[in-house]
Every structure is written in C-alpha cells, then in structure tokens.
N, C-alpha and C. Protein backbone atom coordinates (compact mmCIF):
# COMPACT_ATOMS: atom_id res chain seq x y z
N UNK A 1 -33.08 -5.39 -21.02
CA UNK A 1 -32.31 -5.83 -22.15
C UNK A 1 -30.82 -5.72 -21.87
N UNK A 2 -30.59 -5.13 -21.33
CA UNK A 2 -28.68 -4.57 -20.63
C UNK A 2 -28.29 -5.74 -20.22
N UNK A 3 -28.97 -6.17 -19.21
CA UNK A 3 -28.42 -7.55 -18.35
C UNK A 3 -28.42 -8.40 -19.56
N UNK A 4 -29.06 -9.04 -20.31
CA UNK A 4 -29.21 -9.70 -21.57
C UNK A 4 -28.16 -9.49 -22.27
N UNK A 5 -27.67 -8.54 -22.47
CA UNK A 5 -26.55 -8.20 -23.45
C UNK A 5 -25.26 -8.56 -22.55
N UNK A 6 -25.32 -8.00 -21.63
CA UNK A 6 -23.81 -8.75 -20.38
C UNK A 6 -23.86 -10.13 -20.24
N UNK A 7 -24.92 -10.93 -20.11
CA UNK A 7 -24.48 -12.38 -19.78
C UNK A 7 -24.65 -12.66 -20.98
N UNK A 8 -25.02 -12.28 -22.85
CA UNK A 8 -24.77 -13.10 -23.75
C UNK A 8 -23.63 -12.56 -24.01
N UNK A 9 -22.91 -11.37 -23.78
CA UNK A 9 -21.24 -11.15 -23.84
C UNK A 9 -20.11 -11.99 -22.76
N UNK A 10 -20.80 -12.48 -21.92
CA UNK A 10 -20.01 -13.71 -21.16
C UNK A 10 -20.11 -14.73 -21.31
N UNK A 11 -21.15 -15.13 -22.23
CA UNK A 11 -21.24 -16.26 -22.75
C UNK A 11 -20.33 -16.54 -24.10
N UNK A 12 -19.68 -15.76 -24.90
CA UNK A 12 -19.39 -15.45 -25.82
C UNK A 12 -20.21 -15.05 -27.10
N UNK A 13 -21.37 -14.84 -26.91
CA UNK A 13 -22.08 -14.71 -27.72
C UNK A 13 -22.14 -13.05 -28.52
N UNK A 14 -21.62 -12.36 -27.63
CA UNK A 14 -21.76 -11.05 -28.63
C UNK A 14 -20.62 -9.94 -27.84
N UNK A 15 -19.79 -9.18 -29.10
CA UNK A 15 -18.63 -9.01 -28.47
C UNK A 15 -19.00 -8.00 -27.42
N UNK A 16 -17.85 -7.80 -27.34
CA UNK A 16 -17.71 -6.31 -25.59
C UNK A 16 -17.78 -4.91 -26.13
N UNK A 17 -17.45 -4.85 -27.31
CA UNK A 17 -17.57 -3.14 -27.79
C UNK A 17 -19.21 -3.18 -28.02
N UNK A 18 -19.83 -4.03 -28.24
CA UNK A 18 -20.86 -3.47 -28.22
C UNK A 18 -21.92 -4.00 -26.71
N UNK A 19 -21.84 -4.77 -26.56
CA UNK A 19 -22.35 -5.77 -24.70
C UNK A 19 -22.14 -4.71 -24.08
N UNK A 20 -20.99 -4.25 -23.64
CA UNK A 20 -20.80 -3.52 -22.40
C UNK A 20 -21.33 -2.06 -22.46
N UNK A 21 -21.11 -0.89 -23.60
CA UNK A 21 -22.12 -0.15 -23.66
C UNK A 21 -23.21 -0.08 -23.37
N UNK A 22 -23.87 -0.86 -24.37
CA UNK A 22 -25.31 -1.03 -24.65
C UNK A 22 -26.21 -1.77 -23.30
N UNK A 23 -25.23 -2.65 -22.65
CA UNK A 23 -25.63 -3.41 -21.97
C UNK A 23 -25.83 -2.30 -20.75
N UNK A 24 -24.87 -1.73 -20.41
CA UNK A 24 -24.66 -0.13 -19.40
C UNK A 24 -25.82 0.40 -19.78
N UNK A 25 -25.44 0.96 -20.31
CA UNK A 25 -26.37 2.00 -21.19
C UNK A 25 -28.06 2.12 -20.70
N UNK A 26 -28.82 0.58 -21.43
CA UNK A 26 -29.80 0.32 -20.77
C UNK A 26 -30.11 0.33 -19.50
N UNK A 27 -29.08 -0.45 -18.69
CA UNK A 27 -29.16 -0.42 -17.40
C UNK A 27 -29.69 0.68 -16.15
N UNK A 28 -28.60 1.46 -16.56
CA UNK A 28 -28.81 2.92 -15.76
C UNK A 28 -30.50 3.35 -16.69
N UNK A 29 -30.43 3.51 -17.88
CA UNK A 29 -31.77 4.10 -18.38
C UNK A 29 -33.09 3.24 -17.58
N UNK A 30 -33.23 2.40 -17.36
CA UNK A 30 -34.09 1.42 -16.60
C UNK A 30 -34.37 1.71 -15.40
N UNK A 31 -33.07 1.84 -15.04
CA UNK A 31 -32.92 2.05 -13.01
C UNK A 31 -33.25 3.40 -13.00
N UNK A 32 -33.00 4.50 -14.24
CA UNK A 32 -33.16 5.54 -13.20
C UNK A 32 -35.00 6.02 -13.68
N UNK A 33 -35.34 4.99 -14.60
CA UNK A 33 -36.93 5.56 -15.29
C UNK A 33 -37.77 5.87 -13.75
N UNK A 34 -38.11 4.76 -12.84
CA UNK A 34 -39.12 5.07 -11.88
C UNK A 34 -38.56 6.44 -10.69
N UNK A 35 -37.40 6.84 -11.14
CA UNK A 35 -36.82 7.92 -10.28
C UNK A 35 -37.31 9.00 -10.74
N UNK A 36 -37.48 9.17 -12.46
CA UNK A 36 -37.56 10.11 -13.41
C UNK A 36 -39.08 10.75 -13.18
N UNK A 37 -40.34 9.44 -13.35
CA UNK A 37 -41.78 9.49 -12.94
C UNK A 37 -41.94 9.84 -11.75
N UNK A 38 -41.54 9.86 -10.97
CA UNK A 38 -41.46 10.03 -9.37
C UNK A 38 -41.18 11.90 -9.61
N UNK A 39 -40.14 12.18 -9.89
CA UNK A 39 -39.56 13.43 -9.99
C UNK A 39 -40.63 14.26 -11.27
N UNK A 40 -41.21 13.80 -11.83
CA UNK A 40 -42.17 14.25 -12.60
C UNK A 40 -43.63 14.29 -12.05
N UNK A 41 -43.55 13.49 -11.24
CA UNK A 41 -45.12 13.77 -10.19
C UNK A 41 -44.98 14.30 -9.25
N UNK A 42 -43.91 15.17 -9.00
CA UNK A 42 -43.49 15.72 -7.26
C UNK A 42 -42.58 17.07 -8.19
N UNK A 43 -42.26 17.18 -8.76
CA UNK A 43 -41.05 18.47 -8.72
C UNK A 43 -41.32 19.41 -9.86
N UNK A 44 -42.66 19.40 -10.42
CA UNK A 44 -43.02 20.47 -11.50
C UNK A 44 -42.15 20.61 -12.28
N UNK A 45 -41.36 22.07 -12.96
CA UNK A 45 -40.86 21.98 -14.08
C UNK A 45 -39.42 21.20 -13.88
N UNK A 46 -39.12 21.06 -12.90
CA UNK A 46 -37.41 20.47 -12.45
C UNK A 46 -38.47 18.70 -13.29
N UNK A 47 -39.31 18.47 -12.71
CA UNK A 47 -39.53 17.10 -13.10
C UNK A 47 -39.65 16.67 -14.21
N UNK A 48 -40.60 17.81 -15.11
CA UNK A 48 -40.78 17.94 -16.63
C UNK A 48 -39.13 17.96 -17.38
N UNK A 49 -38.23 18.84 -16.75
CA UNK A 49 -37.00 18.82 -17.44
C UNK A 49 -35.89 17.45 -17.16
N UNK A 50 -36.44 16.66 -16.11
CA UNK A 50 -35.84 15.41 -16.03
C UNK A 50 -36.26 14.59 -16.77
N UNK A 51 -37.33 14.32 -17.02
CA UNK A 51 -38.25 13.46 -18.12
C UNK A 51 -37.96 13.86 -19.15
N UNK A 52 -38.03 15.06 -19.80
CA UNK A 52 -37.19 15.39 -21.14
C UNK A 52 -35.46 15.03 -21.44
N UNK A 53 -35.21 15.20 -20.35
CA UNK A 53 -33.48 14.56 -20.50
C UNK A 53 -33.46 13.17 -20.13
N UNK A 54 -33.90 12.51 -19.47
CA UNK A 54 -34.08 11.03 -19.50
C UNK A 54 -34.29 10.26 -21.05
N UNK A 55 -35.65 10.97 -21.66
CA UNK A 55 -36.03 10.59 -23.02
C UNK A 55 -35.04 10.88 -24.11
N UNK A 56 -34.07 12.06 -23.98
CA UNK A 56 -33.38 12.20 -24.65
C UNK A 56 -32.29 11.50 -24.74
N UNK A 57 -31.68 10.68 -23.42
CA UNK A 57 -30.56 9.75 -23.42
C UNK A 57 -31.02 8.54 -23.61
N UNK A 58 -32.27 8.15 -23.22
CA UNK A 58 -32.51 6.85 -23.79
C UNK A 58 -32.99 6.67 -25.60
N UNK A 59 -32.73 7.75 -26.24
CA UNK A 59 -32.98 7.92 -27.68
C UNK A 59 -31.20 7.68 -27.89
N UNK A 60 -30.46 8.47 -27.33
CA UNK A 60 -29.22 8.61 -27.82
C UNK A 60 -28.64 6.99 -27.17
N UNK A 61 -29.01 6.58 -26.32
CA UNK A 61 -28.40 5.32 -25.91
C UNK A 61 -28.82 4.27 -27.17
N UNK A 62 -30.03 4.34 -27.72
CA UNK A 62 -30.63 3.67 -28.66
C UNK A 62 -29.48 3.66 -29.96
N UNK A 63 -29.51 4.86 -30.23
CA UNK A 63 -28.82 5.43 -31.66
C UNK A 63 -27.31 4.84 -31.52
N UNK A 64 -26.65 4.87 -29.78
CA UNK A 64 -25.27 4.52 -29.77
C UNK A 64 -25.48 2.87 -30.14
N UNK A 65 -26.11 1.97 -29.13
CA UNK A 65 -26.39 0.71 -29.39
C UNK A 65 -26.64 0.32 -31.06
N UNK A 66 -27.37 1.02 -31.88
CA UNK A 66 -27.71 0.38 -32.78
C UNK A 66 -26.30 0.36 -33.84
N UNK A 67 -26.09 1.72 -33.61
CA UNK A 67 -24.11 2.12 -34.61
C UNK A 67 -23.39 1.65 -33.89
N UNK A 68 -23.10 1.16 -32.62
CA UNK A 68 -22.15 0.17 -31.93
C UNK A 68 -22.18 -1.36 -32.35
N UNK A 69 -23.46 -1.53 -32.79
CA UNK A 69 -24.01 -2.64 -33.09
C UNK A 69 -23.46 -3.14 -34.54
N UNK A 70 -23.59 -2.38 -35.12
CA UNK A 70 -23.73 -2.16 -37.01
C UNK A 70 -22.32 -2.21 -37.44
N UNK A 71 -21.46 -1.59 -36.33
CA UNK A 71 -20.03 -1.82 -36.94
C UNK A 71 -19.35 -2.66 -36.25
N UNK A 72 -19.66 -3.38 -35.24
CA UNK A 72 -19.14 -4.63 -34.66
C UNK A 72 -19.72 -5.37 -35.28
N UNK A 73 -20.68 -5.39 -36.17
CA UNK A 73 -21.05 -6.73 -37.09
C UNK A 73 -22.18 -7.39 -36.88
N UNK A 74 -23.45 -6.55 -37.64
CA UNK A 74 -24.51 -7.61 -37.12
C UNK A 74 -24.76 -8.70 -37.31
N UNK A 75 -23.38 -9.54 -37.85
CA UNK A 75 -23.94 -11.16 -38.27
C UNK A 75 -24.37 -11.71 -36.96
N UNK A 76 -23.60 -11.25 -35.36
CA UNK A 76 -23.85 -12.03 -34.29
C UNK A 76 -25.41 -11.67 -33.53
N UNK A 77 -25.86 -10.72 -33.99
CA UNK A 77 -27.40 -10.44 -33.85
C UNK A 77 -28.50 -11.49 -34.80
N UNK A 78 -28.50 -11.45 -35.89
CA UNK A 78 -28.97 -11.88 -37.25
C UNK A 78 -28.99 -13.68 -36.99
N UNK A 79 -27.50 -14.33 -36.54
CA UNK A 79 -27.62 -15.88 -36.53
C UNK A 79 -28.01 -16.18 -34.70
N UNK A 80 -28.82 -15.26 -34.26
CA UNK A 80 -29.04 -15.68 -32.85
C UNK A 80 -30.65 -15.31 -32.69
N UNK A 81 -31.13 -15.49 -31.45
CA UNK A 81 -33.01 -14.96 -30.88
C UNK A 81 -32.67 -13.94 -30.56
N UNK A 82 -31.37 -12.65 -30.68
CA UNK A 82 -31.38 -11.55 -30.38
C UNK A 82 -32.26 -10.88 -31.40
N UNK A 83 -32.02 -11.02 -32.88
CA UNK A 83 -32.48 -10.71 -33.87
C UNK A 83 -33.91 -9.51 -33.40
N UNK A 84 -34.43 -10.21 -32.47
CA UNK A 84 -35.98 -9.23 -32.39
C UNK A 84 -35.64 -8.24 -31.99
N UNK A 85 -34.21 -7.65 -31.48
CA UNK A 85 -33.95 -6.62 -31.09
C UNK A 85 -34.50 -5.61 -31.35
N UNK A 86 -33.01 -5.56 -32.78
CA UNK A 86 -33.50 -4.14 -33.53
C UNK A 86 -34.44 -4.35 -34.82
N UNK A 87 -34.87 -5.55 -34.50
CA UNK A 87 -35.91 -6.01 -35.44
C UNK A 87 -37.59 -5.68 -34.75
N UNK A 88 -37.57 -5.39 -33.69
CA UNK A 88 -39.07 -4.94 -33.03
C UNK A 88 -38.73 -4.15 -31.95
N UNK A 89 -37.82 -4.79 -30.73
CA UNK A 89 -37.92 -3.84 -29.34
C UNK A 89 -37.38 -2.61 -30.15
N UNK A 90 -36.29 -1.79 -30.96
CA UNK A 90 -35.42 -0.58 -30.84
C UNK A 90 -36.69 0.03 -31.67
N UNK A 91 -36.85 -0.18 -32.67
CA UNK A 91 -38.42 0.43 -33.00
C UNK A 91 -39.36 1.01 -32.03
N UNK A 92 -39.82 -0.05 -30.97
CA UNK A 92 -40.95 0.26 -30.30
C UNK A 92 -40.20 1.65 -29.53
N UNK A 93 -38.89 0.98 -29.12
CA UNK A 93 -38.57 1.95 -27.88
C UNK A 93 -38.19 3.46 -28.52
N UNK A 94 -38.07 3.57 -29.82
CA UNK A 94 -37.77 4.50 -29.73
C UNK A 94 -38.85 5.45 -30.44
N UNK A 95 -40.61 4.59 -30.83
CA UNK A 95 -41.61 5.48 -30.87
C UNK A 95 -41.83 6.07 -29.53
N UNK A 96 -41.89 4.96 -28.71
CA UNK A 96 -42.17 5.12 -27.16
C UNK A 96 -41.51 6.84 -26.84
N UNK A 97 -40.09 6.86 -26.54
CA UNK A 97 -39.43 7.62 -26.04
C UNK A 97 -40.03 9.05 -26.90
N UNK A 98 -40.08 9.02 -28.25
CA UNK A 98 -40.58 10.44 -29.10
C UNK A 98 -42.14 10.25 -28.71
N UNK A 99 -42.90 9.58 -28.38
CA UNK A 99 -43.94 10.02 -27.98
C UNK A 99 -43.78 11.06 -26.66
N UNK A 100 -43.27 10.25 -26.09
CA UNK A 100 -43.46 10.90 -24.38
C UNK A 100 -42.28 12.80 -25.04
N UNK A 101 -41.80 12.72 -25.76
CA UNK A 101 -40.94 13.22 -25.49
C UNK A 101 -42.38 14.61 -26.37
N UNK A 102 -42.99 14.29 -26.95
CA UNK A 102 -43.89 15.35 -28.04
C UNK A 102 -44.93 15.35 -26.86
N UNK A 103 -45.92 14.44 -25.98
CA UNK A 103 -46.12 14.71 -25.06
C UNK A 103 -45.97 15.56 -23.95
N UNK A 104 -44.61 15.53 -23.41
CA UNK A 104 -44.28 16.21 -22.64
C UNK A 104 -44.11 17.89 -22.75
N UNK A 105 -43.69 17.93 -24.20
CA UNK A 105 -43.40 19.20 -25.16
C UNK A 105 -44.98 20.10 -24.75
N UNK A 106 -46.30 19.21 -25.19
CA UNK A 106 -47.55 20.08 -25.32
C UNK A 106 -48.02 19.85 -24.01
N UNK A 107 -47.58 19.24 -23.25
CA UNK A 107 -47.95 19.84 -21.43
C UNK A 107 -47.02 20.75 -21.08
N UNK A 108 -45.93 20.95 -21.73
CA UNK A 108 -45.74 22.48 -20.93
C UNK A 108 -45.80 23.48 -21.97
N UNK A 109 -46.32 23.11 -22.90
CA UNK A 109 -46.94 24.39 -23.58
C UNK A 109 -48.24 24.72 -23.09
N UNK A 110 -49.09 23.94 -22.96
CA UNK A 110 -50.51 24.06 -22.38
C UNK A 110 -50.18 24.60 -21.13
N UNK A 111 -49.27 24.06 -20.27
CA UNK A 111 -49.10 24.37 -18.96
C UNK A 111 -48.96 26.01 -18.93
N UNK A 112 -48.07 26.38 -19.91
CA UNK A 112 -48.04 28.04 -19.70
C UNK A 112 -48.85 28.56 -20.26
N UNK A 113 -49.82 27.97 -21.58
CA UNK A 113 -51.02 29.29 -21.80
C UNK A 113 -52.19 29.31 -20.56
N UNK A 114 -51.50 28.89 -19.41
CA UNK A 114 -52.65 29.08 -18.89
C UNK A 114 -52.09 29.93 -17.62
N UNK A 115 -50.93 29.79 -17.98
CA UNK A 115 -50.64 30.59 -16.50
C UNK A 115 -50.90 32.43 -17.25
C-alpha cells in the first residue's frame, strides 16, 4: 500500500503530509515483516520480542496514517478507489496485527509455565 500512496502523491492525487509518511511507513513495515518471521523462527525470545515490536509499529503506523489522513482531509480518499482503504484494508490490518500481537502474548506465557 506505501508504494500506492507515493505514486498517487506524484500523481497529484493525495497530498505529501500524508503520502510520504504513510507511504514510508508501510514500506519499511512490509520489508522488514519476512525479517521479523525469520527472527521469530531462529532467535527464541530475542525473536518473540521482535514480533511484538514489529506489531506494535505497524499498529502505531496505522493510527499515524489514519490521523495524518483525517486532518489533511479525507475528501481526497472518499472522491477516489482509495476509499477501501480505511474503509476495509486499516480494519483488517489492524485485527490482523492485535491478533498476532494476543497470540504471541499466550505463547510466551505457555512458553514459561512450562519451563
């Protein structure tokens, strides 16, 4: 979705206070997810605590995008096919992210009643 937001901010389609954040934002959260799973199947609790801070910035990247969004004006979301944005993807993504994130919570609780 990042790249999406940079070339419809060069297109003129949606301004830069909110494109270039949001558009960032996602980016790095994307690139660094298969680093995060990787480091969570190889590095025990170092991996568990990367996956918890991963989930936590891609919640807060969410929350910045949507109030970056809201006060630059969502008319330019609303009269465009961005609309499904925060109209379905920011929803999904951000059950997604509190799942994994309550997930992750009761594997390392389980993980220690057993040690």
């Amino acid at each position: 979705m990042g790249v999406l937001f940079l070339v419809e901010w060069q297109r003129g389609n949606l301004p830069a206070a909110f494109a270039i954040p949001g558009g960032v934002g996602d980016i790095l959260v994307g690139i660094s997810a298969p680093i995060v799973a990787f480091s969570l199947g190889k590095s025990g609790a170092l991996g568990w605590a990367a996956a918890l801070t991963w989930n936590a910035l891609g919640l807060a990247d969410l929350v910045f995008a949507v109030s970056v969004g809201t006060l630059a004006g969502p008319t330019f979301i609303l009269n465009s096919y961005l609309f499904i944005i925060p109209a379905l993807l920011v929803p999904i993504a951000v059950i997604l992210h509190l799942s994994a994130i309550v997930l992750l919570t009761r594997g390392i609780r389980q993980r220690f009643r057993t040690i």
